[in-house]
PDB file of N, CA and C in Angstrom:
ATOM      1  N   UNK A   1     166.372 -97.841 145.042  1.00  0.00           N
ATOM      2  CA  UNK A   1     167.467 -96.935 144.796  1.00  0.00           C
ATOM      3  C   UNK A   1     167.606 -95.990 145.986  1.00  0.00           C
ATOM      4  N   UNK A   2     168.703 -96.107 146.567  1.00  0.00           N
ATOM      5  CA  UNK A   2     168.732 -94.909 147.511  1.00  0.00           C
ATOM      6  C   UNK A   2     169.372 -93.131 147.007  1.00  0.00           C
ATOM      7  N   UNK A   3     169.412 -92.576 147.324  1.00  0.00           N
ATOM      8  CA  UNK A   3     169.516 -90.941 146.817  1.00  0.00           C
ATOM      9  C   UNK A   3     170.057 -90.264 148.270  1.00  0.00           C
ATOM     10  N   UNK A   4     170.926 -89.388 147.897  1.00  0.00           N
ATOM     11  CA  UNK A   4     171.724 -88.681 148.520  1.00  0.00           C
ATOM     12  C   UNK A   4     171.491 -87.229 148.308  1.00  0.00           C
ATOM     13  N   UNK A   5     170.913 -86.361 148.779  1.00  0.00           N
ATOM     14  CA  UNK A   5     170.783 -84.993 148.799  1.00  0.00           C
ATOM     15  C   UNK A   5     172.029 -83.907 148.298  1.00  0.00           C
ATOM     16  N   UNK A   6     171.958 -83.372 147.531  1.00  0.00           N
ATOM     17  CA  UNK A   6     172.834 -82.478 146.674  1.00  0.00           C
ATOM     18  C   UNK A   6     172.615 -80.804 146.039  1.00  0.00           C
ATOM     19  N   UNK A   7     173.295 -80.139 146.279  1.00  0.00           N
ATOM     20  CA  UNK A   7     172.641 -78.849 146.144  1.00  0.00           C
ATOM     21  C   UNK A   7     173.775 -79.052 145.153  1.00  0.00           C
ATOM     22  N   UNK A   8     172.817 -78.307 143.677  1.00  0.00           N
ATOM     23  CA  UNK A   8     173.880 -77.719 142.895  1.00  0.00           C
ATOM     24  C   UNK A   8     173.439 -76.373 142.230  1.00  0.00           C
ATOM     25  N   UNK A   9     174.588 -75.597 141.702  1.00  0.00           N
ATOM     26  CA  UNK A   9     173.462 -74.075 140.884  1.00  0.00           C
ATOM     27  C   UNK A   9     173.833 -74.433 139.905  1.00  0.00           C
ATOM     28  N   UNK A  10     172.255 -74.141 139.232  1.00  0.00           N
ATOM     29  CA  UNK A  10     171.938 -73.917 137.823  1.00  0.00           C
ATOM     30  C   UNK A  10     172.046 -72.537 137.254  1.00  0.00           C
ATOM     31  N   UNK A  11     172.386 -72.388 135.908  1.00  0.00           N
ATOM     32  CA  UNK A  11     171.833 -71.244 135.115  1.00  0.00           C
ATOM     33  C   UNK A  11     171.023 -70.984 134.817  1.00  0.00           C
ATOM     34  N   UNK A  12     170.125 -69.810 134.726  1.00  0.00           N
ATOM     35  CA  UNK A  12     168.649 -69.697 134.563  1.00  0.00           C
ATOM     36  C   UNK A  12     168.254 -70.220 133.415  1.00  0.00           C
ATOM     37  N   UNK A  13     169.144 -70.733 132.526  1.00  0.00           N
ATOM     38  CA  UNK A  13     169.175 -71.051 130.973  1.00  0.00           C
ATOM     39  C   UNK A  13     168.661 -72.521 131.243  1.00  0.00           C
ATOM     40  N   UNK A  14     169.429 -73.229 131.870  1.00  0.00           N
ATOM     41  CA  UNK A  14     169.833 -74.737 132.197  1.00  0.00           C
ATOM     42  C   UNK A  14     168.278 -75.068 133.215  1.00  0.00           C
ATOM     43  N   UNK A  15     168.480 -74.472 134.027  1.00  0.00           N
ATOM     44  CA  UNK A  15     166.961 -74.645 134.756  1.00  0.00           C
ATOM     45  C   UNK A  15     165.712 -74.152 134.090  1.00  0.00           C
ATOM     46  N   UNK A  16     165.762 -73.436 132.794  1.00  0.00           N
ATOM     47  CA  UNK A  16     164.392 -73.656 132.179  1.00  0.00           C
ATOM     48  C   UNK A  16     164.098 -74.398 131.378  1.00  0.00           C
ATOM     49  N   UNK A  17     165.522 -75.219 130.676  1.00  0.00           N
ATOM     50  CA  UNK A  17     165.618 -76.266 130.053  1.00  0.00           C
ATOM     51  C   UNK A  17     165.340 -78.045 130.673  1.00  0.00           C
ATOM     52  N   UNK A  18     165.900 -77.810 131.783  1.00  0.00           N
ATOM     53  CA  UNK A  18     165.170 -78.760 132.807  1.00  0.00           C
ATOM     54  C   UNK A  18     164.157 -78.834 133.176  1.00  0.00           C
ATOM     55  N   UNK A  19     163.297 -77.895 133.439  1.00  0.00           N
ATOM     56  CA  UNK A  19     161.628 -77.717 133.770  1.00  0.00           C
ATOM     57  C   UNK A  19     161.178 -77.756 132.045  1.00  0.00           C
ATOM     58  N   UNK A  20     161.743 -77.515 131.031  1.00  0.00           N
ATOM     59  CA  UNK A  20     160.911 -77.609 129.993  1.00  0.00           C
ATOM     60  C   UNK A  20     160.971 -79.796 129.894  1.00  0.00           C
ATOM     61  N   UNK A  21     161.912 -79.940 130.082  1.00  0.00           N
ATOM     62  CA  UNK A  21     162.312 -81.805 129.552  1.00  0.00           C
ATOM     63  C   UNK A  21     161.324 -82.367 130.568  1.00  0.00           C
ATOM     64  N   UNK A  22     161.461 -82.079 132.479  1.00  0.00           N
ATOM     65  CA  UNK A  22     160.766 -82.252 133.256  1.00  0.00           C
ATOM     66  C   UNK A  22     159.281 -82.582 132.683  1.00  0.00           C
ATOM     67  N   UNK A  23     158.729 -81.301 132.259  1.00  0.00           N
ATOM     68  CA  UNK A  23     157.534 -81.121 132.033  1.00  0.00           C
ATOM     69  C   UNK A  23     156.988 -81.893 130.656  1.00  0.00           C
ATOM     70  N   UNK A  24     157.700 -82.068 130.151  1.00  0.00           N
ATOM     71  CA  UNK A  24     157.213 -82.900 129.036  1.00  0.00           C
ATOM     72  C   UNK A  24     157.319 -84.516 129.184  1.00  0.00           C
ATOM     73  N   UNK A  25     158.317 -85.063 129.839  1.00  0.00           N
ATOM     74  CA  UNK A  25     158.348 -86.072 130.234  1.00  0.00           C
ATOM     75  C   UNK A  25     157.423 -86.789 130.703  1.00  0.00           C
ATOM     76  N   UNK A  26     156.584 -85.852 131.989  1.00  0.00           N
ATOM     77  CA  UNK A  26     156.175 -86.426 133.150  1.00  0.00           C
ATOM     78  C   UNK A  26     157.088 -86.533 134.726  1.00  0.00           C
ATOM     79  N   UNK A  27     158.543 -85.475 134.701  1.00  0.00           N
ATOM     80  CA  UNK A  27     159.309 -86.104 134.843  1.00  0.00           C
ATOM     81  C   UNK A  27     159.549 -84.867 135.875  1.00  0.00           C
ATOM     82  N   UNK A  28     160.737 -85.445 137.824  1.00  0.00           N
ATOM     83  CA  UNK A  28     160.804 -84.413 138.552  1.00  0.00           C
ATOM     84  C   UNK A  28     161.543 -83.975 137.880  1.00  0.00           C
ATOM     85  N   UNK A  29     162.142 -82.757 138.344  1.00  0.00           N
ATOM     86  CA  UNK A  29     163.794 -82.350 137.649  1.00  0.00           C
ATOM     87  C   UNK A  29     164.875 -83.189 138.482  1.00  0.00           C
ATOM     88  N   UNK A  30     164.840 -83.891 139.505  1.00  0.00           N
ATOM     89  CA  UNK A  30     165.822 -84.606 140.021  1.00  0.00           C
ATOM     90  C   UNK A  30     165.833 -85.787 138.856  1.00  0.00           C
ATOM     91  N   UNK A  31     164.853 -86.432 138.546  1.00  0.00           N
ATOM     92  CA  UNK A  31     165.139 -87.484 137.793  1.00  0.00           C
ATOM     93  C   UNK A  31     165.382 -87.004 136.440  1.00  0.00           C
ATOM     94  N   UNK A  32     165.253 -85.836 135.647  1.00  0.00           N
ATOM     95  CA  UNK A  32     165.981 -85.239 134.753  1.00  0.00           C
ATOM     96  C   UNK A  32     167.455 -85.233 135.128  1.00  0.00           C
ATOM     97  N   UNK A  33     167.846 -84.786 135.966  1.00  0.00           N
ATOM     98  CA  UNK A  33     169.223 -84.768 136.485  1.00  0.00           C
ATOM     99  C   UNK A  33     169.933 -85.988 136.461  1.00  0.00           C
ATOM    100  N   UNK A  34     169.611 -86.547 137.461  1.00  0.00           N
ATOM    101  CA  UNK A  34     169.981 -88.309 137.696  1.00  0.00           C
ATOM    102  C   UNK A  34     170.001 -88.979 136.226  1.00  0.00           C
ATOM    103  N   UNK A  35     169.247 -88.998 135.345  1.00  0.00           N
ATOM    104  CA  UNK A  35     169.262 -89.388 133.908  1.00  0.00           C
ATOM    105  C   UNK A  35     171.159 -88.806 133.505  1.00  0.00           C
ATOM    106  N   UNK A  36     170.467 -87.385 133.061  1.00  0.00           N
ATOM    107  CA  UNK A  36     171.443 -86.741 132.571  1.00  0.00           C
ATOM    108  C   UNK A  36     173.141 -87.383 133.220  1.00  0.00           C
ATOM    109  N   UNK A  37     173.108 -87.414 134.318  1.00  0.00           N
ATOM    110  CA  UNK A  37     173.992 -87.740 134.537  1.00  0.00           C
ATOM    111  C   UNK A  37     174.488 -88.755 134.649  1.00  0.00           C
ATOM    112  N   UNK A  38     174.156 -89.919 134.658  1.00  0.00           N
ATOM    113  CA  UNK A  38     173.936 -91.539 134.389  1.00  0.00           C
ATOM    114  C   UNK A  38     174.455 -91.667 132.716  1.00  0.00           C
ATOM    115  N   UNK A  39     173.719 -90.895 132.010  1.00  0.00           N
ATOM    116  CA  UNK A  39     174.272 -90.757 130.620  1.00  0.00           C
ATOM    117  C   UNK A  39     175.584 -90.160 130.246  1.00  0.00           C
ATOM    118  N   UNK A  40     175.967 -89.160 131.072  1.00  0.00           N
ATOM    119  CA  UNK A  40     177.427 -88.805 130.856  1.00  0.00           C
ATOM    120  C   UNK A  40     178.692 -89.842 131.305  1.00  0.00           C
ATOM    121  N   UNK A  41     178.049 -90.119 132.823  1.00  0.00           N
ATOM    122  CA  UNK A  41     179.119 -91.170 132.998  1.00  0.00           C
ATOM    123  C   UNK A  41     179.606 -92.245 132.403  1.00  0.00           C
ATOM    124  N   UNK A  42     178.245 -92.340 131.749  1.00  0.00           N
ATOM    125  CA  UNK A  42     178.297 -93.967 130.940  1.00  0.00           C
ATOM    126  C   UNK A  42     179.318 -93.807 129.617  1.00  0.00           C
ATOM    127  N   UNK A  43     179.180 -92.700 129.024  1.00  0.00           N
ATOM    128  CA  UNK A  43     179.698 -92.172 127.771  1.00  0.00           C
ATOM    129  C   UNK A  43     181.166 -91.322 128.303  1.00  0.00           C
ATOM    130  N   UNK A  44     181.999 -91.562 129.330  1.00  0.00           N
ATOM    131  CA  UNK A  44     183.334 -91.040 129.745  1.00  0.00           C
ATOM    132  C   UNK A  44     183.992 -91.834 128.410  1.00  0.00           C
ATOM    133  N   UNK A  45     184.727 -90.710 128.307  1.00  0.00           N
ATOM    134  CA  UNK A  45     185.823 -90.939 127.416  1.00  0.00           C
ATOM    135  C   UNK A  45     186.990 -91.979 127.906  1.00  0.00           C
ATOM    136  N   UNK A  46     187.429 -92.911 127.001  1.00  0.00           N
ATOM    137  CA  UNK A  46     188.553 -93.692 126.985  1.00  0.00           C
ATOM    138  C   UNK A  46     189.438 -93.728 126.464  1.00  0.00           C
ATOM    139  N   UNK A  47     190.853 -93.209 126.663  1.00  0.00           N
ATOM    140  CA  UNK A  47     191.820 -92.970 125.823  1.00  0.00           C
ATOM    141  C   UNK A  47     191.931 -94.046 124.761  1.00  0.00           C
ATOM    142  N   UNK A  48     192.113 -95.216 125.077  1.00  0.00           N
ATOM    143  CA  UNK A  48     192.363 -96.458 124.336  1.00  0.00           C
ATOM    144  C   UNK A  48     190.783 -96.660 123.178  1.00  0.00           C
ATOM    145  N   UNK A  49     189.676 -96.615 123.700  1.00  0.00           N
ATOM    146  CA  UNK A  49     188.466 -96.693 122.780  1.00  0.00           C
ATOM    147  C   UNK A  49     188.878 -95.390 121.968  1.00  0.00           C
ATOM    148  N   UNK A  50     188.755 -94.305 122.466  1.00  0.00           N
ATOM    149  CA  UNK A  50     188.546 -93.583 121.662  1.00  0.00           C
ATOM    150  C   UNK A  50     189.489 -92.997 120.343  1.00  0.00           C
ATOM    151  N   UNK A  51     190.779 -93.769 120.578  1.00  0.00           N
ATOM    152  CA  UNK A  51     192.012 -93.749 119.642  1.00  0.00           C
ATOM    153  C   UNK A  51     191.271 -95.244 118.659  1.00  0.00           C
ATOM    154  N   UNK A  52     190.770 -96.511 119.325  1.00  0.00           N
ATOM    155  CA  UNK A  52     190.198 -97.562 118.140  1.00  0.00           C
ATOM    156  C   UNK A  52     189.325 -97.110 117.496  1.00  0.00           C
ATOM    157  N   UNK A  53     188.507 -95.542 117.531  1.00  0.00           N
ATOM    158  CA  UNK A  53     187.774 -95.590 117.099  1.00  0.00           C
ATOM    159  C   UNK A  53     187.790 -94.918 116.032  1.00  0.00           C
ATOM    160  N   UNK A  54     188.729 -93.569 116.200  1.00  0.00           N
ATOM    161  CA  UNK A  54     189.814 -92.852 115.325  1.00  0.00           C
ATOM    162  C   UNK A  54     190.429 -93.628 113.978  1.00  0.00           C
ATOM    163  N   UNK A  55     191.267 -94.649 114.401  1.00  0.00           N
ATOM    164  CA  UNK A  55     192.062 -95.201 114.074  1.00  0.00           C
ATOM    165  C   UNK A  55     191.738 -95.377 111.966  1.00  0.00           C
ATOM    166  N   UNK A  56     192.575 -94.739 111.483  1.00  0.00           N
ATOM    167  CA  UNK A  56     192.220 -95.151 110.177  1.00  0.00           C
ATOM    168  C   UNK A  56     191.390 -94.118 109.612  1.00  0.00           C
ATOM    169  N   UNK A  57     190.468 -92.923 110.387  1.00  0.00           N
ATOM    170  CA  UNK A  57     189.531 -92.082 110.244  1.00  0.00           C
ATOM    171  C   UNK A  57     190.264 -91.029 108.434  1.00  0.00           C
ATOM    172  N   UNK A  58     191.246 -91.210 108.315  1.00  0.00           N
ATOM    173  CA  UNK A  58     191.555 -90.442 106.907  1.00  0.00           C
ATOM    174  C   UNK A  58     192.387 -91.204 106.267  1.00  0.00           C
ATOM    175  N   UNK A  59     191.874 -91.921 105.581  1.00  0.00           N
ATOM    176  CA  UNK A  59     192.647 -93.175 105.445  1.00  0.00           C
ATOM    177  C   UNK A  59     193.277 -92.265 103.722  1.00  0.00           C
ATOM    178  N   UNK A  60     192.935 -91.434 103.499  1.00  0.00           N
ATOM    179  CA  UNK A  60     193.165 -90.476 102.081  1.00  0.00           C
ATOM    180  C   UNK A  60     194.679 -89.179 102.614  1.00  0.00           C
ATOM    181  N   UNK A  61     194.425 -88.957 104.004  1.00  0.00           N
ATOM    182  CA  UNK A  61     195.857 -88.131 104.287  1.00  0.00           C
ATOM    183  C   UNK A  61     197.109 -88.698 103.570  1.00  0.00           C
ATOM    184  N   UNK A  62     197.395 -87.199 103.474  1.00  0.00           N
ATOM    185  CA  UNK A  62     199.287 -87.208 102.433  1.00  0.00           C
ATOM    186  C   UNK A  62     200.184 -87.310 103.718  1.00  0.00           C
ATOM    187  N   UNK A  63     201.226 -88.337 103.449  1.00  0.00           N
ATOM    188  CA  UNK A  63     202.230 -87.967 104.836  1.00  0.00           C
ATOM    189  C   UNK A  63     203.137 -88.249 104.092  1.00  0.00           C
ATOM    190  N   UNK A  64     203.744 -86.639 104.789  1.00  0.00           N
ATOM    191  CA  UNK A  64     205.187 -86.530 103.785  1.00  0.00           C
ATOM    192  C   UNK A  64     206.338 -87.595 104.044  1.00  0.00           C
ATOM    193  N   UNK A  65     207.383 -87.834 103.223  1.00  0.00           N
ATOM    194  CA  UNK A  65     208.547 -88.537 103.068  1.00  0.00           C
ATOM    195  C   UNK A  65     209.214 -88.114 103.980  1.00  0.00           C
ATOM    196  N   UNK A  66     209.490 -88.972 104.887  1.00  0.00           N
ATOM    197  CA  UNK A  66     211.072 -88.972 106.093  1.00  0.00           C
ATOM    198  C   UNK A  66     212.179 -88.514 105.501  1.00  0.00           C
ATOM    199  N   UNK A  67     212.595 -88.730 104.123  1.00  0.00           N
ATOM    200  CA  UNK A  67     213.541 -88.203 103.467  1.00  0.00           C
ATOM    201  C   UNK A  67     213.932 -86.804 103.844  1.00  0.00           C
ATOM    202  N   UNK A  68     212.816 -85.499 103.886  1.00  0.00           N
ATOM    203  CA  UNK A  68     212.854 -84.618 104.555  1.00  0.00           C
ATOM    204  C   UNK A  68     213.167 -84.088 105.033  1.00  0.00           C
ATOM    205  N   UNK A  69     213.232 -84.523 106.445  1.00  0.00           N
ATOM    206  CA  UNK A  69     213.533 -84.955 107.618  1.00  0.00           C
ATOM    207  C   UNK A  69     214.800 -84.141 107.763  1.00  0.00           C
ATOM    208  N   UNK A  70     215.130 -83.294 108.399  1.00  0.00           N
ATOM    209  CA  UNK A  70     216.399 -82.974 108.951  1.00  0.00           C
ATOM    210  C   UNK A  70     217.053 -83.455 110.221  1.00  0.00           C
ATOM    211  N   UNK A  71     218.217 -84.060 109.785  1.00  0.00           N
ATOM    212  CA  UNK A  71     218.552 -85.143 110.864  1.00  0.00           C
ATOM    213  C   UNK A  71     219.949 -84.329 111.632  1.00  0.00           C
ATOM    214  N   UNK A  72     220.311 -84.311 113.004  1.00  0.00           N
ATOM    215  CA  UNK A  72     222.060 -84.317 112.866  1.00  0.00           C
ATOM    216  C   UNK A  72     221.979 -82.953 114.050  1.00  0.00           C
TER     217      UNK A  72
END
């Protein structure tokens, strides 16, 4: 695997949460990172998946009558 050098800032929140996962792992915080982010990309949202996945989700909703409808 090759790796590309990257400076990014953390929150002191986020970087003690990384040294806590790090440290329990076995793990640098770069490869905490590299994970983390390997996992987000993978999980990008898809308009089209994520409407099949929706699809049908209240299958109990009331939808009112077109009758309604003010037309003109």
């Amino acid at each position: 695997m090759s790796a590309t050098r990257t400076q990014v800032y953390l929150t002191e929140e986020q970087r003690t949460r990384i040294d806590r996962v790090a440290a329990a792992g076995g793990l640098t915080m770069a490869e905490v990172i590299r994970r983390a982010l390997d996992a987000y990309l993978d999980h990008e949202a898809d308009p089209a998946s994520a409407l099949a996945a929706t699809f049908g989700a209240a299958p109990d909703a009331e939808v009112p009558s077109r009758d309604s409808w003010r037309r003109g």
